[in-house]
C-alpha atoms as a PDB file:
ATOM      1  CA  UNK A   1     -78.042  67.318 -20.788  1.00  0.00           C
ATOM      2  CA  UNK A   2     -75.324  68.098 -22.865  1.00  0.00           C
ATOM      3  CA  UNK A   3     -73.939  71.104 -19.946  1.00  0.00           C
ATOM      4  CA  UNK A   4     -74.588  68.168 -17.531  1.00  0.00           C
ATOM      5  CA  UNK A   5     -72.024  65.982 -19.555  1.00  0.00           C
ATOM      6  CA  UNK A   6     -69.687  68.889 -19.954  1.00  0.00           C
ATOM      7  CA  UNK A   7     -69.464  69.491 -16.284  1.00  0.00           C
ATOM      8  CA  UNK A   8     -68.842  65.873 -15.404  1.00  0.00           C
ATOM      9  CA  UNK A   9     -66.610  65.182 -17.556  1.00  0.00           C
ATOM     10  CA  UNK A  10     -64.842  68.411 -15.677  1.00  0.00           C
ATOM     11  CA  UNK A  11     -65.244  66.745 -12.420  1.00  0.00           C
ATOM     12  CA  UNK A  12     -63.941  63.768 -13.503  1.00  0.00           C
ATOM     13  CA  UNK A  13     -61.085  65.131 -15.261  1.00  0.00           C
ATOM     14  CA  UNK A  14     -59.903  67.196 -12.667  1.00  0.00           C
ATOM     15  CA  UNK A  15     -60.478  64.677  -9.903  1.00  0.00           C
ATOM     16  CA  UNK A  16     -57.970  62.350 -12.021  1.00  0.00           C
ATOM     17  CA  UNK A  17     -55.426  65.327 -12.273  1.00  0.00           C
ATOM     18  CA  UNK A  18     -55.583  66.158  -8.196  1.00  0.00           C
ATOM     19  CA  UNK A  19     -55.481  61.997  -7.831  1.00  0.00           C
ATOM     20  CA  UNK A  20     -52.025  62.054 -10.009  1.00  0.00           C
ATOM     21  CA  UNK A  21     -50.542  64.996  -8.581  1.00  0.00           C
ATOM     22  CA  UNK A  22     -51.103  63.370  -5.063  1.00  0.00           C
ATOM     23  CA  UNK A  23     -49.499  60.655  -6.256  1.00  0.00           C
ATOM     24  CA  UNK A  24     -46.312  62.091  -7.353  1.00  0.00           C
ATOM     25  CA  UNK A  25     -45.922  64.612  -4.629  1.00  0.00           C
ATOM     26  CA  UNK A  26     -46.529  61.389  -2.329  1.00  0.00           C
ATOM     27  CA  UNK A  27     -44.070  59.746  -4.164  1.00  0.00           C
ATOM     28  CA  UNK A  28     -41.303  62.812  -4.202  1.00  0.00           C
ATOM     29  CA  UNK A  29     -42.064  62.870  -0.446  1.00  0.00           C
ATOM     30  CA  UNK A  30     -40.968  58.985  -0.009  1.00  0.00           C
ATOM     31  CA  UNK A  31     -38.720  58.412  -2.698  1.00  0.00           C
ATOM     32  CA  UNK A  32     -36.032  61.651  -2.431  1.00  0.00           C
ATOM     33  CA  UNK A  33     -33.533  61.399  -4.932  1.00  0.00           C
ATOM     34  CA  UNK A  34     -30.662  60.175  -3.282  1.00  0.00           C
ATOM     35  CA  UNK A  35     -26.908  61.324  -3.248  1.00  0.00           C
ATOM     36  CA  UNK A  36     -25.046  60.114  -5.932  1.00  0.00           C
ATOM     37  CA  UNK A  37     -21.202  60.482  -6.177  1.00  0.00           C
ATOM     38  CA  UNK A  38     -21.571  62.720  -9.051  1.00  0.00           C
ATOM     39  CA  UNK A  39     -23.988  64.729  -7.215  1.00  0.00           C
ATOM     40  CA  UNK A  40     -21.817  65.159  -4.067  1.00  0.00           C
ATOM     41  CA  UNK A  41     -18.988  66.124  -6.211  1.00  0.00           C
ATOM     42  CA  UNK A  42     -20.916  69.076  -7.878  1.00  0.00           C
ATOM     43  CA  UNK A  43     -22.991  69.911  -4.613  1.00  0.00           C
ATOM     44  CA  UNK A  44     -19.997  69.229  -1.652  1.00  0.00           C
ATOM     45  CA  UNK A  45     -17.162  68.642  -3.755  1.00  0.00           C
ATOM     46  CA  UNK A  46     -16.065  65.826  -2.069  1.00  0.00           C
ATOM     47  CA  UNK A  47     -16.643  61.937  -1.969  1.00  0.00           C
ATOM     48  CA  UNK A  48     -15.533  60.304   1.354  1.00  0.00           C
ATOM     49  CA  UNK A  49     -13.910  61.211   4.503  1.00  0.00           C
ATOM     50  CA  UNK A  50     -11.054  60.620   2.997  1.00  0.00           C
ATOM     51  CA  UNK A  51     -11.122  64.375   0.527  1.00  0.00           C
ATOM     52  CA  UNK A  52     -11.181  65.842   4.547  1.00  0.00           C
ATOM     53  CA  UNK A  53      -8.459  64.255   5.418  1.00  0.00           C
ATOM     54  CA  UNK A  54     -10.065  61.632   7.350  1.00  0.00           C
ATOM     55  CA  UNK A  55      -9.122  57.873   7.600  1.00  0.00           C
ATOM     56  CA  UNK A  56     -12.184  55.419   6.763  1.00  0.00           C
ATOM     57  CA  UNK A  57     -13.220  52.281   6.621  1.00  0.00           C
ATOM     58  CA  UNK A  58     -16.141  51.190   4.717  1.00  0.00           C
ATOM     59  CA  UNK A  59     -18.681  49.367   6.831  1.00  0.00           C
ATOM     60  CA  UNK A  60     -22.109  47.634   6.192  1.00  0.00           C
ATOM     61  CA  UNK A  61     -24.521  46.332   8.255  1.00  0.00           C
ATOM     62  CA  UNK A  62     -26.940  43.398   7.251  1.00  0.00           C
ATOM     63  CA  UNK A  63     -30.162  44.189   9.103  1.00  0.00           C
ATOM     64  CA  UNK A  64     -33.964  43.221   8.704  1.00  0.00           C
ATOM     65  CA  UNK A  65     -37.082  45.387   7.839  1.00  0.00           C
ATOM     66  CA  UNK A  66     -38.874  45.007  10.636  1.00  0.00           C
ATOM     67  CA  UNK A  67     -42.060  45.462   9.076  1.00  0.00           C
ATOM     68  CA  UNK A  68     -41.864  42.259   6.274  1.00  0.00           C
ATOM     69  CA  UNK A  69     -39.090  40.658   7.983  1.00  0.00           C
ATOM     70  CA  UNK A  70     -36.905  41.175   4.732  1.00  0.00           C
ATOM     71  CA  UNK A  71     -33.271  41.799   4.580  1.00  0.00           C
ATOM     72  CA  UNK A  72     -31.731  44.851   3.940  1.00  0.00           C
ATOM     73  CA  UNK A  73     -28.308  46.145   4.030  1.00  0.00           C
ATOM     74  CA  UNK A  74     -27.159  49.805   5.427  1.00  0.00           C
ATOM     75  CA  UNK A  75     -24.182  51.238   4.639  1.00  0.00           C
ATOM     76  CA  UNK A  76     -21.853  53.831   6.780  1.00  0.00           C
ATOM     77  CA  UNK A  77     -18.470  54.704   6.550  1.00  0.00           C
ATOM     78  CA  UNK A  78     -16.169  54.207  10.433  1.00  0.00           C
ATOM     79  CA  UNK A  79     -13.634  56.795  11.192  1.00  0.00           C
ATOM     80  CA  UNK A  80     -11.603  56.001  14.105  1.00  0.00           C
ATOM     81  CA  UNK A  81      -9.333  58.351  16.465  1.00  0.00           C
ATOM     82  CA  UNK A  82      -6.479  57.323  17.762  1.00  0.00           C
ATOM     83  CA  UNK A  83      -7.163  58.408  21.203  1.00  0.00           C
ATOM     84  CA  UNK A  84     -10.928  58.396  21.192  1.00  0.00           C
ATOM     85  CA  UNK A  85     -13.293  59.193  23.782  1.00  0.00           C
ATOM     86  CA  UNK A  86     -15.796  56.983  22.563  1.00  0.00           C
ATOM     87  CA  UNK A  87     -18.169  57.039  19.716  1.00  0.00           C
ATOM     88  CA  UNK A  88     -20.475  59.033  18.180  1.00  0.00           C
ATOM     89  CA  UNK A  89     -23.212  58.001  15.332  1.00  0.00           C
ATOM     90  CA  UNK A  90     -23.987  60.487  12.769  1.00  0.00           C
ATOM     91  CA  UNK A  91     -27.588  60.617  11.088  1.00  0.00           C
ATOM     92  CA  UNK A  92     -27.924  62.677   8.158  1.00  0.00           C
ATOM     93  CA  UNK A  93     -31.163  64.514   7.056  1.00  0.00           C
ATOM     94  CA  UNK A  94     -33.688  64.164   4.769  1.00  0.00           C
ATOM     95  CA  UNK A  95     -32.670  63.754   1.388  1.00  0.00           C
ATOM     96  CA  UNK A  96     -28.546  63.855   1.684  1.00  0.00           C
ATOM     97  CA  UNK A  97     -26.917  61.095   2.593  1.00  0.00           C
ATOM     98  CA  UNK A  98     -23.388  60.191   4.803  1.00  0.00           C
ATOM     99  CA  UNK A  99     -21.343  62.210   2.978  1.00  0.00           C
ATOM    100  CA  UNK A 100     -23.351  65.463   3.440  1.00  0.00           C
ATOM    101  CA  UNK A 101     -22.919  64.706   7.592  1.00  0.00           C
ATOM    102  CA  UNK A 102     -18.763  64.637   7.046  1.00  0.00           C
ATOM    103  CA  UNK A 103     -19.672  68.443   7.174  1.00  0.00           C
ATOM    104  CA  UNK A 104     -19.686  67.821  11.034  1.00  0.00           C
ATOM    105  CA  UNK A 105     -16.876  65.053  10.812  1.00  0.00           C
ATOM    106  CA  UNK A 106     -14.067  67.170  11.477  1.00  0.00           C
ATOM    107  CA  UNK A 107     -15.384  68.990  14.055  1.00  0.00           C
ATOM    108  CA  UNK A 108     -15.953  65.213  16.043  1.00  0.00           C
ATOM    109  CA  UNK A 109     -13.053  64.314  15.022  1.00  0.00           C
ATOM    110  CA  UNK A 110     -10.478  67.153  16.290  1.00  0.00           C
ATOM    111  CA  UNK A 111     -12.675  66.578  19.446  1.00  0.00           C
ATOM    112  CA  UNK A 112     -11.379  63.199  19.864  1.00  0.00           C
ATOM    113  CA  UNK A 113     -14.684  61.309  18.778  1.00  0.00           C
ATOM    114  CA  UNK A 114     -14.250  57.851  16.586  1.00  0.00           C
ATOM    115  CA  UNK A 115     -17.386  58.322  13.891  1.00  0.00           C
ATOM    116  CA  UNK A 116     -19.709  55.825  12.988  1.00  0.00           C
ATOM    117  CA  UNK A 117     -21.313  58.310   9.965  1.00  0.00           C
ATOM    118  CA  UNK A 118     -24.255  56.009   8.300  1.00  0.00           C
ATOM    119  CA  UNK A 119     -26.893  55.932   4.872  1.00  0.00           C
ATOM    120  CA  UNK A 120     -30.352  55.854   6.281  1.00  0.00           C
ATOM    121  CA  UNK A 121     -32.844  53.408   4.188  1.00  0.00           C
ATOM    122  CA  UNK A 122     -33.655  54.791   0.826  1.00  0.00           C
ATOM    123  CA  UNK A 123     -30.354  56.971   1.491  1.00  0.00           C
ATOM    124  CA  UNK A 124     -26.988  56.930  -0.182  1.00  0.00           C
ATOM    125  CA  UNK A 125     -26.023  53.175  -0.670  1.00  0.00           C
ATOM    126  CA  UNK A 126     -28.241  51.733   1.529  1.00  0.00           C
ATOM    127  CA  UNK A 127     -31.014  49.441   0.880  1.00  0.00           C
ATOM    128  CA  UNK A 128     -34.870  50.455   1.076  1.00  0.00           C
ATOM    129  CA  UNK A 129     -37.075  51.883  -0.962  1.00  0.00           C
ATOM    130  CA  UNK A 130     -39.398  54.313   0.753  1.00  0.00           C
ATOM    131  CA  UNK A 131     -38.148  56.896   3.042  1.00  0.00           C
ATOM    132  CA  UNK A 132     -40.155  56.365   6.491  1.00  0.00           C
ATOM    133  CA  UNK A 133     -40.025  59.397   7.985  1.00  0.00           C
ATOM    134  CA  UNK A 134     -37.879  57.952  11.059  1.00  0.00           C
ATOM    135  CA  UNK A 135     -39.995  55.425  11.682  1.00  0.00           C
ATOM    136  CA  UNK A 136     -38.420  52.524  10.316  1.00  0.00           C
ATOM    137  CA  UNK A 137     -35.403  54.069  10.183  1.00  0.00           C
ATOM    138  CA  UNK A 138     -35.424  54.394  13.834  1.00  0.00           C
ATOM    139  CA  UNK A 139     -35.966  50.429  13.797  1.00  0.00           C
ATOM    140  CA  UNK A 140     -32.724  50.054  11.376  1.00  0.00           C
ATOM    141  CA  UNK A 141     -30.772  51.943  13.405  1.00  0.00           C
ATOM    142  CA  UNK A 142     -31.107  50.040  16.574  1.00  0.00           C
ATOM    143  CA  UNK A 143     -30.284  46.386  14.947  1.00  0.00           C
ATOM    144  CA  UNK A 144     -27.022  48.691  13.900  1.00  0.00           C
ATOM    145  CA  UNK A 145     -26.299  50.182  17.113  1.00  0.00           C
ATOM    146  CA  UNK A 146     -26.281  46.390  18.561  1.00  0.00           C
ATOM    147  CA  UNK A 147     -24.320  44.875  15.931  1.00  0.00           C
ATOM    148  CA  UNK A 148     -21.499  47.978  16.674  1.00  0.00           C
ATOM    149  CA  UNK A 149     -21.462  47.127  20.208  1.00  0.00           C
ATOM    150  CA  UNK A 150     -21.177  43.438  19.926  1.00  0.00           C
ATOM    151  CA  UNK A 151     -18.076  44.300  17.019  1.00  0.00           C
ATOM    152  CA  UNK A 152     -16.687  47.265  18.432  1.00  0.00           C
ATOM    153  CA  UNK A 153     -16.955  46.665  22.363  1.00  0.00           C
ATOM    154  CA  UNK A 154     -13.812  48.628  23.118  1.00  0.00           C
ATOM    155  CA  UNK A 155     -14.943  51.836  21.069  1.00  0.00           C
ATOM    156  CA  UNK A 156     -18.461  51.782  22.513  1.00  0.00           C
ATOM    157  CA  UNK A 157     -18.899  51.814  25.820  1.00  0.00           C
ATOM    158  CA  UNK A 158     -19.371  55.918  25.888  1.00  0.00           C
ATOM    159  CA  UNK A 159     -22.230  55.764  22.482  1.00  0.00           C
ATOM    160  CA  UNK A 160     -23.893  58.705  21.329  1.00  0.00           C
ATOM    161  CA  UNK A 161     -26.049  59.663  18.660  1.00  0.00           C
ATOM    162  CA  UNK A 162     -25.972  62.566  16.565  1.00  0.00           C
ATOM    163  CA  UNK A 163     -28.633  63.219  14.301  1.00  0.00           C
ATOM    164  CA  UNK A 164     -28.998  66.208  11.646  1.00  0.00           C
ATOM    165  CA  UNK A 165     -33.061  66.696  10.909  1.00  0.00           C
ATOM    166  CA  UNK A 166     -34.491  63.421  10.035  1.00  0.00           C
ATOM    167  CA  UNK A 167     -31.770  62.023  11.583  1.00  0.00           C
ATOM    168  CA  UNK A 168     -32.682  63.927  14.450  1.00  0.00           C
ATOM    169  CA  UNK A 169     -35.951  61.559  14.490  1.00  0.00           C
ATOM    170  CA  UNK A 170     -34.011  58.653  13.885  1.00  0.00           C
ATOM    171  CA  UNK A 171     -32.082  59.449  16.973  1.00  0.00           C
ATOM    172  CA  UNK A 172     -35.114  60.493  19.494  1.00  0.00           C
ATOM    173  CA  UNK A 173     -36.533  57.004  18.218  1.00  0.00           C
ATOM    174  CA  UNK A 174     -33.372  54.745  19.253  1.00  0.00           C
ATOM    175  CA  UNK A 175     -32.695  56.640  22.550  1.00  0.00           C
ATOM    176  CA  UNK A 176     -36.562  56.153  23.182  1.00  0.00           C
ATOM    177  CA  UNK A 177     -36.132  52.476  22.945  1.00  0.00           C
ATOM    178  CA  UNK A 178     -35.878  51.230  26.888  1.00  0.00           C
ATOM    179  CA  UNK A 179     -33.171  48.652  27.253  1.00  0.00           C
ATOM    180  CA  UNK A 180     -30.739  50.773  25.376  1.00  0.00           C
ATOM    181  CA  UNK A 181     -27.846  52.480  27.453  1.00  0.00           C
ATOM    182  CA  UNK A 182     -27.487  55.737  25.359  1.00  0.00           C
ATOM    183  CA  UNK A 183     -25.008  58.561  26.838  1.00  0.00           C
ATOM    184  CA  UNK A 184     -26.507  61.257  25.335  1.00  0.00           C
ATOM    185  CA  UNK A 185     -27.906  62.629  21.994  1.00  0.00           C
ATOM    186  CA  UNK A 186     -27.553  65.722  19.879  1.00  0.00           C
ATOM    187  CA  UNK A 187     -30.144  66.957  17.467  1.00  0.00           C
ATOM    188  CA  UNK A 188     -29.632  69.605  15.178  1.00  0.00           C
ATOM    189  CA  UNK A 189     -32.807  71.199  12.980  1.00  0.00           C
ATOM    190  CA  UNK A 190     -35.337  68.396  14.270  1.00  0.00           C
ATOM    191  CA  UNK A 191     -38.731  68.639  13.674  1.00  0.00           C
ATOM    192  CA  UNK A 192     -41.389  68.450  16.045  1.00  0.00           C
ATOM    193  CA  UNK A 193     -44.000  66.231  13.923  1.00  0.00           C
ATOM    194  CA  UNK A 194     -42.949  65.052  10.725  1.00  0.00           C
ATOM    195  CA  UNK A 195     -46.506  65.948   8.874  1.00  0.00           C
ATOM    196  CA  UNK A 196     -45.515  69.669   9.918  1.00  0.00           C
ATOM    197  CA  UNK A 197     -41.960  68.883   7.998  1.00  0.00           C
ATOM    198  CA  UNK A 198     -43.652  67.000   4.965  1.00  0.00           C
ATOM    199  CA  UNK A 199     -45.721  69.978   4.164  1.00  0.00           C
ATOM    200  CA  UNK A 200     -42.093  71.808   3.597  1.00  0.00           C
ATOM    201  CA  UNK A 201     -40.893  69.080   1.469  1.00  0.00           C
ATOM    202  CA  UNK A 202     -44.748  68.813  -0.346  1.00  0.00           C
ATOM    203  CA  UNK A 203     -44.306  72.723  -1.215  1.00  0.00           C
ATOM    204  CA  UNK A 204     -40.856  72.100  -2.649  1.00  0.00           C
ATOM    205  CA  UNK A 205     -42.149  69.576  -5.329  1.00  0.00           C
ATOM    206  CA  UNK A 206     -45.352  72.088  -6.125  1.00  0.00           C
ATOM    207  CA  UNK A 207     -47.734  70.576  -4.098  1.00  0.00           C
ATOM    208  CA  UNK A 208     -49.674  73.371  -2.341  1.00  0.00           C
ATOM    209  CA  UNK A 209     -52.935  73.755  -0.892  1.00  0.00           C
ATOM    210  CA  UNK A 210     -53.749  71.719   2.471  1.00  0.00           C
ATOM    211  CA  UNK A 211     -56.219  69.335   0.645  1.00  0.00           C
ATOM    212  CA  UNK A 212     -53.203  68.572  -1.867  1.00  0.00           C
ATOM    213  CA  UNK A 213     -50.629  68.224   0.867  1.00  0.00           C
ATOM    214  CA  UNK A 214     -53.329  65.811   3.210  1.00  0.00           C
ATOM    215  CA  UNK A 215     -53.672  63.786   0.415  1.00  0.00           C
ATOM    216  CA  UNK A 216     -50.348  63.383  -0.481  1.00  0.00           C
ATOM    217  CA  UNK A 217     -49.529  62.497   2.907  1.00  0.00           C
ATOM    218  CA  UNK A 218     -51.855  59.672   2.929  1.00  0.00           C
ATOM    219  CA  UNK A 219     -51.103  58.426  -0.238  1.00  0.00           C
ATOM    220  CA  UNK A 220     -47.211  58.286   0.822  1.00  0.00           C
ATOM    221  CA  UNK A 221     -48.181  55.986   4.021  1.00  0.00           C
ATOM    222  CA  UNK A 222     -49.589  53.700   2.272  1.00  0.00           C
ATOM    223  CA  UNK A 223     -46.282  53.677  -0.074  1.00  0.00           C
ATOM    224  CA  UNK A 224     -43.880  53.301   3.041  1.00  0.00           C
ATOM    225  CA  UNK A 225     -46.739  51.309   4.855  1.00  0.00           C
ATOM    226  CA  UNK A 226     -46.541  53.710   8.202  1.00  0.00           C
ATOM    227  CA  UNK A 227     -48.360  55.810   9.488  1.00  0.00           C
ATOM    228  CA  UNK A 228     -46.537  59.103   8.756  1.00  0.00           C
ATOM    229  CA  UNK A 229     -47.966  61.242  10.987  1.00  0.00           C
ATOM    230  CA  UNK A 230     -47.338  59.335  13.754  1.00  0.00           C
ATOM    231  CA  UNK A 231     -43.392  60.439  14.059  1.00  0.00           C
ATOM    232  CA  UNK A 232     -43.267  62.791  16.159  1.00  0.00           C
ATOM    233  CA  UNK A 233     -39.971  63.198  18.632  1.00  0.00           C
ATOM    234  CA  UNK A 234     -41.898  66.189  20.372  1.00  0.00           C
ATOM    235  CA  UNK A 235     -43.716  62.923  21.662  1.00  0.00           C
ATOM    236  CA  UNK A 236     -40.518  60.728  22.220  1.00  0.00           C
ATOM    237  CA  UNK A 237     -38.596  63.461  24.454  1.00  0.00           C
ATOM    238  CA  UNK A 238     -39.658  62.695  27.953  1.00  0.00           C
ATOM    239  CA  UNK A 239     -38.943  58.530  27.038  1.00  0.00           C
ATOM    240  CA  UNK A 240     -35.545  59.282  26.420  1.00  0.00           C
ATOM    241  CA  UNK A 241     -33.257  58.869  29.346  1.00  0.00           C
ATOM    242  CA  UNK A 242     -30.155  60.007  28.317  1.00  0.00           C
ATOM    243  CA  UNK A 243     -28.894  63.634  27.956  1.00  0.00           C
ATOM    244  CA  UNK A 244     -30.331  65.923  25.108  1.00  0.00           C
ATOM    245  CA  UNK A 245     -28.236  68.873  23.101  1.00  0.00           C
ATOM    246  CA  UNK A 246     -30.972  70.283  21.341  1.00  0.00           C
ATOM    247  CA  UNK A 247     -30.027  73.092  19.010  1.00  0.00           C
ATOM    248  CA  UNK A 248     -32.480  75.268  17.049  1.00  0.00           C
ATOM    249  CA  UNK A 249     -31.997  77.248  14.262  1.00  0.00           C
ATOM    250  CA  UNK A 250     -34.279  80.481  14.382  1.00  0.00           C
ATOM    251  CA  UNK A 251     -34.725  80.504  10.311  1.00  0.00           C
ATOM    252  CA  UNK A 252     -35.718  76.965  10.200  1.00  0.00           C
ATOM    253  CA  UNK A 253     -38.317  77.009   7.469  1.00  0.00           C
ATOM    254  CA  UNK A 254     -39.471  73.649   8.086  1.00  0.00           C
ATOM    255  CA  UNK A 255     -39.830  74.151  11.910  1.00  0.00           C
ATOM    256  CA  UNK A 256     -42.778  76.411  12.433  1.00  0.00           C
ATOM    257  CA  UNK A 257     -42.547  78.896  15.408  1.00  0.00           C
ATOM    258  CA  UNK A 258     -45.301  76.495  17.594  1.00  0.00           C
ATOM    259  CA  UNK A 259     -43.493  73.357  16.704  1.00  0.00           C
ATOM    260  CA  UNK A 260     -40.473  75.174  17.888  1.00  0.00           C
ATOM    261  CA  UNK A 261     -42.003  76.011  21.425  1.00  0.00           C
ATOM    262  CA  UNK A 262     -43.427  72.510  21.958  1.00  0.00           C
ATOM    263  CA  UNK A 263     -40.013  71.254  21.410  1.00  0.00           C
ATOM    264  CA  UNK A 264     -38.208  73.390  23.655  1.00  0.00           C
ATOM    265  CA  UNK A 265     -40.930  73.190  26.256  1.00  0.00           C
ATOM    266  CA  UNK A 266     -40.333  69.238  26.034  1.00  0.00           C
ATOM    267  CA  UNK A 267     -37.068  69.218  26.473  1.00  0.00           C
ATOM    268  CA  UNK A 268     -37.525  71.944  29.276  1.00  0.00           C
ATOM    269  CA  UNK A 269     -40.514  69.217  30.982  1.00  0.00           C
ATOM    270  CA  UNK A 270     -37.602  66.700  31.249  1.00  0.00           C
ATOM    271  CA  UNK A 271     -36.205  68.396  34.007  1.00  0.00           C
ATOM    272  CA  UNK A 272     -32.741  66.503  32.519  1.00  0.00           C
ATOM    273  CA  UNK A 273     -30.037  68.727  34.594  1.00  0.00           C
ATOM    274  CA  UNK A 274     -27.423  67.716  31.264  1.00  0.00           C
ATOM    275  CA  UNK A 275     -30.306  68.641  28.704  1.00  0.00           C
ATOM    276  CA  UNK A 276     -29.013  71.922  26.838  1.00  0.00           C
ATOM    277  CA  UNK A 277     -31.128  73.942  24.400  1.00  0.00           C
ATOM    278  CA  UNK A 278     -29.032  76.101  22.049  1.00  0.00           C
ATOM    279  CA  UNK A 279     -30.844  78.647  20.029  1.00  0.00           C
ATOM    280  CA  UNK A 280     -29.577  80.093  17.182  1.00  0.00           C
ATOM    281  CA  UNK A 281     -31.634  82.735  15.597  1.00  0.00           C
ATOM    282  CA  UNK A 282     -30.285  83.350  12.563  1.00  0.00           C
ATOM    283  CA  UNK A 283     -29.440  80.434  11.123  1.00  0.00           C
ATOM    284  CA  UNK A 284     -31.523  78.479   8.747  1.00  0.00           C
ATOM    285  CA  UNK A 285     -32.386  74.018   8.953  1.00  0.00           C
ATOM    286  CA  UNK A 286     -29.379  72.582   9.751  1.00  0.00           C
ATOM    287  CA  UNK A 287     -26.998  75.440   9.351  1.00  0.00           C
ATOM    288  CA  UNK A 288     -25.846  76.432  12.713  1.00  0.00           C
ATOM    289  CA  UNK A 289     -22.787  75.117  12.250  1.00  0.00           C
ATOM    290  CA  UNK A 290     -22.151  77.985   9.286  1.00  0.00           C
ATOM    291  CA  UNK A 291     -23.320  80.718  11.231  1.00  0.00           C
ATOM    292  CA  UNK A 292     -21.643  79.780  14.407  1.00  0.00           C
ATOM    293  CA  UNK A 293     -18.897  77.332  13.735  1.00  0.00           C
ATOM    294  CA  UNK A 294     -16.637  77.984  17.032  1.00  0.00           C
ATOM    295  CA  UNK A 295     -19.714  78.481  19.209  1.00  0.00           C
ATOM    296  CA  UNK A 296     -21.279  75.327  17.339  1.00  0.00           C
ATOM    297  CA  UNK A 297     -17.649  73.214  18.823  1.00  0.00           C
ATOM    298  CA  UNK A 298     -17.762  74.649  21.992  1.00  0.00           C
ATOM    299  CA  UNK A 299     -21.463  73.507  22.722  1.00  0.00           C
ATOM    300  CA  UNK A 300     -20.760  69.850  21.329  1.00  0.00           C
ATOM    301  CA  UNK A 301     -17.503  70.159  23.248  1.00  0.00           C
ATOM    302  CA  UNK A 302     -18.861  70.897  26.665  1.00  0.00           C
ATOM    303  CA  UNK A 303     -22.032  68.611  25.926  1.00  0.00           C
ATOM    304  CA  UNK A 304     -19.507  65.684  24.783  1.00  0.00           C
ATOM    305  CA  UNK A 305     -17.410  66.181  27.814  1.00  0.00           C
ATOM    306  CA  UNK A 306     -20.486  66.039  30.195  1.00  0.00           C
ATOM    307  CA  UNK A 307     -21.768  62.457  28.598  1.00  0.00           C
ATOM    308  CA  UNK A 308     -18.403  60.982  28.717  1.00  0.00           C
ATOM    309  CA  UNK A 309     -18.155  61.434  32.826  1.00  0.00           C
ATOM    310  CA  UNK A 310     -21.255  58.847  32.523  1.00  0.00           C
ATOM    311  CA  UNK A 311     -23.191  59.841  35.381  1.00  0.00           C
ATOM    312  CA  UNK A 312     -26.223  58.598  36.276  1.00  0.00           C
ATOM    313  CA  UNK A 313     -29.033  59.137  33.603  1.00  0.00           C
ATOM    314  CA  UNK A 314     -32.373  60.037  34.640  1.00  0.00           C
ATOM    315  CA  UNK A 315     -35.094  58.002  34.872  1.00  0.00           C
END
C-alpha cells in the first residue's frame, strides 16, 4: 500500500509540474516581452525614426476588440515623403515592436513610400494583453486601415501592406477581408500555420516534447480566447485579391521545409500574373534584407512600381 501511495503521489506530482510548465510556456507564447525603449537602445540602438534620420509623427488609433467589444488603443509612428507614391503599412513580427520594422524604413522611404509603421496588440505601446497570433490582430488592423483612409485620403489611395512574420499574418488577414481595395502586399519570413511557428517560439522558452508543446498551445487559446491554430495565411492566399511579394528565407528556422512548399505552391495556385516569390536561401527569419540588401530594394522596387500602375486586381 505504502509503494501504491509512493507512486501516486509521483503521478500527481509530476502531473502538477507538466500542468505549470504548460502554463508558463502558454503564457511566454501569448505574453512576449515587449520592446521597451531601453531594450531597443541596447538591442537596435535607436529609438524612433527620427535616430535614421526620418521625420515622424506620432499617431494612435482608438479601435475596439472585436471579440468583447472593449476599447483599445494602437499606436504607430507616420513618416511622410514629400513626393510620395502612396503608402505603405509596416507590421512587425513576433515579439519586436515598430521600431524593430524602421530596419526596412529607409529602404521605403528612399523609394518614395510615406510609412504608416504600427505596434501590434500586446506590442510596443499598444494596448492588449495577449498576443493572438494574427488573429485579432488582423481585426485591429482593419478598423486602422479605415480610420487612415478616412484621415489621410490624399496619401492613400495607392495602400499597401507590408508585414515582417507575424505581421506577415496580420497582413494576409486584412487583404483577405472582401470589401477592402488593397494594391498589393509584401510578406517577408511568414509562416504557413502559426501552430508550426509556436512550436519555434515553445522550444525557445524550454518547452519541448510534442505533448508539452500541444498543451501549451491549448492552454494559450484559452488565454487569448482564439483558436490558435486556426491562423493560417497558407489558407488565406487564394482570398486575397491583390498582388503578393512573397519572399522566403531558406534558413528560416521557424518555417519548416513542407510549410515552405505549401506556401509557395499557394501563391503559385493564384495564378496572380503580379504575384512574385523571392527565395533566398541563405538567409535566416526575417533577414533577407542583411544578406541581400540591394537585391532586397530592387524586388520591393519593381514590386512597388507594379502596384502603383493600379491595374486591375484579380478576382
Amino acid at each position: 500500500m505504502q509503494v501504491l501511495a509512493l507512486i501516486g503521489i509521483l503521478i500527481f506530482t509530476a502531473a502538477l509540474v507538466f500542468a505549470a510548465a504548460a502554463a508558463l510556456a502558454a503564457h511566454a507564447l501569448v505574453c512576449p516581452p515587449r520592446l521597451s525603449d531601453a531594450r531597443a537602445v541596447w538591442l537596435l540602438g535607436r529609438l524612433s525614426p527620427g535616430d535614421l534620420g526620418l521625420p515622424f509623427e506620432n499617431v494612435r488609433f482608438p479601435i475596439r476588440d472585436t471579440a468583447t467589444g472593449d476599447p483599445l488603443e494602437v499606436f504607430g509612428w507616420w513618416i511622410r515623403h514629400p513626393a510620395a507614391k502612396g503608402s505603405v503599412v509596416l507590421l512587425h513580427g513576433y515579439g519586436d515592436a515598430k521600431i524593430g520594422a524602421m530596419a526596412w524604413a529607409p529602404m521605403l522611404h528612399e523609394l518614395g513610400w510615406n510609412i504608416l509603421a504600427m505596434d501590434l496588440r500586446a506590442h510596443g505601446e499598444s494596448g492588449g494583453r495577449y498576443c493572438t497570433g494574427g488573429i485579432r490582430e488582423a481585426e485591429d488592423m482593419l478598423q486602422v486601415v479605415h480610420q487612415l483612409r478616412l484621415e489621410r485620403p490624399g496619401d492613400t489611395q495607392t495602400l499597401l501592406l507590408f508585414g515582417l512574420g507575424l505581421g506577415a499574418a496580420v497582413a494576409c488577414g486584412v487583404a483577405a477581408q472582401p470589401d477592402l481595395e488593397i494594391a498589393g502586399i509584401i510578406a517577408d519570413s511568414p509562416f504557413a500555420k502559426y501552430e508550426q511557428a509556436a512550436h519555434f517560439h515553445l522550444r525557445a522558452v524550454g518547452a519541448y516534447g510534442q505533448l508539452l508543446q500541444w498543451a501549451a498551445m491549448k492552454w494559450a487559446g484559452r488565454l487569448c480566447g482564439v483558436n490558435l491554430a486556426s491562423s493560417r495565411p497558407v489558407d488565406m492566399l487564394p482570398r486575397v485579391r491583390s498582388p503578393i511579394l512573397m519572399i522566403l528565407s531558406g534558413d528560416d528556422a521557424t518555417l519548416d521545409a513542407a510549410d515552405a512548399a505549401s506556401l509557395s505552391d499557394a501563391l503559385i495556385g493564384r495564378s496572380h500574373a503580379r504575384d512574385v516569390l523571392w527565395r533566398v536561401p541563405n538567409a535566416g527569419h526575417l533577414l533577407a534584407l542583411v544578406a541581400e540588401p540591394e537585391e532586397y530594394a530592387r524586388e520591393v522596387k519593381a514590386f512597388l512600381t507594379s502596384a502603383a500602375t493600379k491595374e486591375p486586381q484579380a478576382g
